[in-house]
Protein backbone atom coordinates (compact mmCIF):
# COMPACT_ATOMS: atom_id res chain seq x y z
CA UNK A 1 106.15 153.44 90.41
CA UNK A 2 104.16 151.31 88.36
CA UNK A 3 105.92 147.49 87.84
CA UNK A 4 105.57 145.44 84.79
CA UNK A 5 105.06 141.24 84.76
CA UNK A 6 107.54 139.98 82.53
CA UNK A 7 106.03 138.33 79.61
CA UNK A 8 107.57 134.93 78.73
CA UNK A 9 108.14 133.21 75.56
CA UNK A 10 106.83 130.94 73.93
CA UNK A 11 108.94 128.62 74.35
CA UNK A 12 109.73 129.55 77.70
CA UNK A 13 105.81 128.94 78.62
CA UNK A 14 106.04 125.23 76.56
CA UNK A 15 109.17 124.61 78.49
CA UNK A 16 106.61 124.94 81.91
CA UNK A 17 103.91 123.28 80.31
CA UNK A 18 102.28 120.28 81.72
CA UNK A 19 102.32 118.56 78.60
CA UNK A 20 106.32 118.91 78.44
CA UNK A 21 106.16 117.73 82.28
CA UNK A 22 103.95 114.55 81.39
CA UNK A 23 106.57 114.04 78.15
CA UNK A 24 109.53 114.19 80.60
CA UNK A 25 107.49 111.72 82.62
CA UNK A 26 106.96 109.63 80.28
CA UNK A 27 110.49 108.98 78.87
CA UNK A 28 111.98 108.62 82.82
CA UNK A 29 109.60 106.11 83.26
CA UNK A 30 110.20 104.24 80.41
CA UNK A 31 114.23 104.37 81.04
CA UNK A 32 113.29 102.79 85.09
CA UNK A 33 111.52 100.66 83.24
CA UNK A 34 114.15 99.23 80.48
CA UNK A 35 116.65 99.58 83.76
CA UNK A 36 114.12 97.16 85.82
CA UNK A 37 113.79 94.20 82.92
CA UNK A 38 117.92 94.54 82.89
CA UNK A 39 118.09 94.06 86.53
CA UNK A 40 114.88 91.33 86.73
CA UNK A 41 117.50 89.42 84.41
CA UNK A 42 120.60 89.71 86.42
CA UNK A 43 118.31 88.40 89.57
CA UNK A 44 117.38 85.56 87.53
CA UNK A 45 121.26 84.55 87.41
CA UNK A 46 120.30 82.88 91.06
CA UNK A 47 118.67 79.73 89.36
CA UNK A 48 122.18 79.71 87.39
CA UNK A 49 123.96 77.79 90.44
CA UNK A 50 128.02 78.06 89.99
CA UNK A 51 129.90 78.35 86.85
CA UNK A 52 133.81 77.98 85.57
CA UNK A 53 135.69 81.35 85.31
CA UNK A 54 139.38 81.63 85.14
CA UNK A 55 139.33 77.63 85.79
CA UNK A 56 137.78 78.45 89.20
CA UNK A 57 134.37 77.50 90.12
CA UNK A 58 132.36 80.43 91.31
CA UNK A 59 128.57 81.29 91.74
CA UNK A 60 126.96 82.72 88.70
CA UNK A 61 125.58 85.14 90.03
CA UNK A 62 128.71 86.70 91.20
CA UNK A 63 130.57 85.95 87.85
CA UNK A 64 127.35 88.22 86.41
CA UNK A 65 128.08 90.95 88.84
CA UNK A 66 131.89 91.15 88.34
CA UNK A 67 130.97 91.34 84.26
CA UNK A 68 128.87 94.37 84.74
CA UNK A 69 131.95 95.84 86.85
CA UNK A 70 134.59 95.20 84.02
CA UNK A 71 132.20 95.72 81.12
CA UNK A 72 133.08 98.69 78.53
CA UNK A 73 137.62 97.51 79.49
CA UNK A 74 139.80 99.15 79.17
CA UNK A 75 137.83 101.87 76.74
CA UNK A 76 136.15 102.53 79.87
CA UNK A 77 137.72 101.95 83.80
CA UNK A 78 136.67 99.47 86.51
CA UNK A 79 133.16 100.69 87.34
CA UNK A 80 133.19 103.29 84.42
CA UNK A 81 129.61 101.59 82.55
CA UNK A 82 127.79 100.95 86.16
CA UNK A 83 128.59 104.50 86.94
CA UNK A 84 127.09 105.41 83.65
CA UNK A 85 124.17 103.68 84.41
CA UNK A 86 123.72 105.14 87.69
CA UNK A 87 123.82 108.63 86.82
CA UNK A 88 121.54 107.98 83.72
CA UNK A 89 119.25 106.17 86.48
CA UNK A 90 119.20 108.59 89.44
CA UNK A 91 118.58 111.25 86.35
CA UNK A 92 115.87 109.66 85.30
CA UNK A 93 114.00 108.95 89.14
CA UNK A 94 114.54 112.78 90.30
CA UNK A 95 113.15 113.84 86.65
CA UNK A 96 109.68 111.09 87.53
CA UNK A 97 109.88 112.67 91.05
CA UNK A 98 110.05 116.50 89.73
CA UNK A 99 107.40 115.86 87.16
CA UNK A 100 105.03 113.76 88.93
CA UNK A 101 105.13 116.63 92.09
CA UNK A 102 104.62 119.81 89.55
CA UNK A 103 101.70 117.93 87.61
CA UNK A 104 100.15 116.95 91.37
CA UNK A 105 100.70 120.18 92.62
CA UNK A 106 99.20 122.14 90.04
CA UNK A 107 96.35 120.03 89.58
CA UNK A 108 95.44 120.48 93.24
CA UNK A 109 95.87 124.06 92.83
CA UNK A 110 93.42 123.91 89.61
CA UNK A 111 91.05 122.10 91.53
CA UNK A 112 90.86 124.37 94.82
CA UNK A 113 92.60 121.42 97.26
CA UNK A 114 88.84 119.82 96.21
CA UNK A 115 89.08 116.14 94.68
CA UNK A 116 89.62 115.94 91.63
CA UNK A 117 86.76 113.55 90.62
CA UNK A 118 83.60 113.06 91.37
CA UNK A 119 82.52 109.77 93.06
CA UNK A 120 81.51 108.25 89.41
CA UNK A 121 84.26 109.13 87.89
CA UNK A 122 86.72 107.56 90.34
CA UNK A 123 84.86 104.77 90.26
CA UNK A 124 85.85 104.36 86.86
CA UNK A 125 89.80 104.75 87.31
CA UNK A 126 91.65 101.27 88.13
CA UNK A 127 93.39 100.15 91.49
CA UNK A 128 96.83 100.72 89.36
CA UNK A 129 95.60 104.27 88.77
CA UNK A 130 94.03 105.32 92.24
CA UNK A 131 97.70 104.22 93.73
CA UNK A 132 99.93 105.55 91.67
CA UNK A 133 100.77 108.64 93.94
CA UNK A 134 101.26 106.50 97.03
CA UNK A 135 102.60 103.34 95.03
CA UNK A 136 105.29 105.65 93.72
CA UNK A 137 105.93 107.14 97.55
CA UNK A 138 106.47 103.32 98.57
CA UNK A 139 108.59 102.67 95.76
CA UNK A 140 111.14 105.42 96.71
CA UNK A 141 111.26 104.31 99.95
CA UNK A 142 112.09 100.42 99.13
CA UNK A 143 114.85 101.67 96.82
CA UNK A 144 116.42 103.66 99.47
CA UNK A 145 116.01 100.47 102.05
CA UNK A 146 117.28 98.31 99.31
CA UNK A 147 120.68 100.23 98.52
CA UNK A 148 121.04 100.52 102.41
CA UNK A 149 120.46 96.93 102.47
CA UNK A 150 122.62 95.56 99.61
CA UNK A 151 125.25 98.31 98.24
CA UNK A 152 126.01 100.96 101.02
CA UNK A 153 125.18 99.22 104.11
CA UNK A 154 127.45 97.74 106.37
CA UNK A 155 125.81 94.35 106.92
CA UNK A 156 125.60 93.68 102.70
CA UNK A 157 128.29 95.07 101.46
CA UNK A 158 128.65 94.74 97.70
CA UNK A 159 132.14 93.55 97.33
CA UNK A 160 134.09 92.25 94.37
CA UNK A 161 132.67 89.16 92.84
CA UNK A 162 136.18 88.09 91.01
CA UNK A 163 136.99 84.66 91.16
CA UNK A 164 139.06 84.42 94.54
CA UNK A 165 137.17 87.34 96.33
CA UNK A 166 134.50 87.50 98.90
CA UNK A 167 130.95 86.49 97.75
CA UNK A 168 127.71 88.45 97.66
CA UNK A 169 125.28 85.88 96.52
CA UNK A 170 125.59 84.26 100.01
CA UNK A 171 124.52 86.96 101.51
CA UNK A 172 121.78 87.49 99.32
CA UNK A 173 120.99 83.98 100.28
CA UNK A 174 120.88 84.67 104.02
CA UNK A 175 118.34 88.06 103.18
CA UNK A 176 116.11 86.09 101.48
CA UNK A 177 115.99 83.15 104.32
CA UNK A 178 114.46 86.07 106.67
CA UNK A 179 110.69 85.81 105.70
CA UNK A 180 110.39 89.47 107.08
CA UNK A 181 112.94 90.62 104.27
CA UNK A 182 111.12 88.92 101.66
CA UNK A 183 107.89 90.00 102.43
CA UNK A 184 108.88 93.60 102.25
CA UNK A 185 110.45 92.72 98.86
CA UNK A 186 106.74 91.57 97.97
CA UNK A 187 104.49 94.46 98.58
CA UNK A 188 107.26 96.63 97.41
CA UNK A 189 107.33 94.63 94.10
CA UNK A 190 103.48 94.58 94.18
CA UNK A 191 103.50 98.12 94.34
CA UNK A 192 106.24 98.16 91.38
CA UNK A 193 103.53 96.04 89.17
CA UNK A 194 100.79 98.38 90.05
CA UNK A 195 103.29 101.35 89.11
CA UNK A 196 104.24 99.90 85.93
CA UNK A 197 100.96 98.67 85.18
CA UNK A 198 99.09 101.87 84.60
CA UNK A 199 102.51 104.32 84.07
CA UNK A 200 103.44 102.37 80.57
CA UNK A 201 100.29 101.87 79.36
CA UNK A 202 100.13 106.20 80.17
CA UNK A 203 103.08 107.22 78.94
CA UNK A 204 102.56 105.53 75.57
CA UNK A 205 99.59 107.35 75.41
CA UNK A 206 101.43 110.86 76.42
CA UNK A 207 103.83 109.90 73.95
CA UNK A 208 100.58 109.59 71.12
CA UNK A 209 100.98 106.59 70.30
CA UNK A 210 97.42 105.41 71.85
CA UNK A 211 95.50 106.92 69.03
CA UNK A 212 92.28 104.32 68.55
CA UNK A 213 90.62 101.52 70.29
CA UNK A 214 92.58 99.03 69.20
CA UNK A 215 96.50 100.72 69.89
CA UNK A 216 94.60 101.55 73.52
CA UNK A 217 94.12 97.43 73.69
CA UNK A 218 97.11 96.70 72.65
CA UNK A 219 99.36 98.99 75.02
CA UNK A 220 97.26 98.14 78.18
CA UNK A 221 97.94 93.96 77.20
CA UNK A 222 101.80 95.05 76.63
CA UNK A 223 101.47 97.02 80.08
CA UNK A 224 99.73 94.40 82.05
CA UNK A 225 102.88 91.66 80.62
CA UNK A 226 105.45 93.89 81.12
CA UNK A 227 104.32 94.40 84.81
CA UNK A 228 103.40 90.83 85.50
CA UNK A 229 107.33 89.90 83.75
CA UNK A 230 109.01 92.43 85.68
CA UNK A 231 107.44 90.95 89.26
CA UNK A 232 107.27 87.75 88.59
CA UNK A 233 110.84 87.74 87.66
CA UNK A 234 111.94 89.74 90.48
CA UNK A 235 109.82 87.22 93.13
CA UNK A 236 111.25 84.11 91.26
CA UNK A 237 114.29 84.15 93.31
CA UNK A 238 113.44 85.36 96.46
CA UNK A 239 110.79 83.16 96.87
CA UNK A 240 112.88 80.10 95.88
CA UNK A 241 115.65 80.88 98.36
CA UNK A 242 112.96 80.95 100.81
CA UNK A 243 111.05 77.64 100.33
CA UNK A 244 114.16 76.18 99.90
CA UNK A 245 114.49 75.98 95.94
CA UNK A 246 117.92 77.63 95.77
CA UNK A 247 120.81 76.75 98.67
CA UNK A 248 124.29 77.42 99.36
């Protein structure tokens, strides 16, 4: 008996299409993105040393945490806008993940497993570009370490910053002493830059607005601050707990 290949839409075939998977790409990224300047400012909150709440004098840095736990009360509960935020967020990264792995995998299926440039032509792509793939592989993998490290592990806990409870910004303190812990915080920010670096400047393009000479310039100067903000401000502190800038 003779079988028949279903025939799909079309909007069922624009649904697969790469260019839907590189627009879906595009607007993750740019949510990690808006989520990474948020959290870059939050870090900066270590230069803030202790302020007054409730009449008691805490570290501003835990004052900022406990905020973002009782933001949105009592329209929303305890935890209801971070939990918002995480579910947006972990929405976003498997959404990168899935459409950075279909676009890969069917360009190495277009391409016969073969390279996909020639030697000239890859000698024309930048660093940013040649690492995205495994840039984005070591960014995963720092995220995981750093939730381990900070949220869900034992050894960090992340604990409620109220005025009168246990602190976390000591223990950030201590992480940062470790030079080990802060240089895997650099190269994983490194890799961050690199990431952002080329994926803005890209998915402004994908999302047309890189439509002459000039809107190319001007994207790939906002990429290159963006990135450059974005580490810089996540280093900052780190690197001033460990040369001694900021101290219990």
């Amino acid at each position: 008996m003779a079988t028949t290949t279903p025939t799909l839409t079309v909007q069922q075939r624009a649904v697969r299409s790469s260019v839907v998977r590189k627009f879906w790409m595009a607007v993750s990224g740019l949510i990690m993105v808006g989520y990474l300047l948020i959290h870059m400012y939050g870090n900066l909150k270590m230069f803030a040393g202790k302020t007054m709440v409730d009449g008691q004098e805490v570290w501003a840095y835990d004052a900022y945490a406990h905020h973002l736990r009782v933001m949105g009360e009592p329209i929303l509960p305890e935890n209801g806008l971070l939990w918002i935020v995480r579910v947006v967020l972990l929405a976003a990264i498997l959404v990168h993940i899935w459409s950075a792995f279909t676009l890969w995998s069917r360009a190495r299926k277009a391409s016969g497993g073969a390279r996909r440039y020639a030697e000239k032509k890859a000698l024309q792509r930048s660093y940013a570009s040649y690492t995205m793939r495994w840039g984005g592989v070591t960014i995963l993998l720092f995220v995981i370490y750093h939730l381990l490290h900070f949220t869900i592990g034992g050894t960090n806990p992340v604990v409620d910053t109220a005025p009168g409870a246990a602190s976390i910004f000591p223990r950030v303190v201590e992480s940062f002493q470790q030079p080990l812990v802060f240089i895997s915080y650099l190269i994983a920010m490194i890799a961050v830059g690199l990431h952002i670096r080329h994926g803005f400047w890209s998915a402004f393009a994908t999302l047309g607005a890189n439509t002459s000479t000039k809107a190319r310039t001007i994207w790939n100067a906002v990429a290159i601050a963006i990135a450059l903000v974005i580490v810089l401000g996540f280093i900052a502190g780190p690197a001033a707990i460990l040369f001694g800038g900021i101290t219990l």
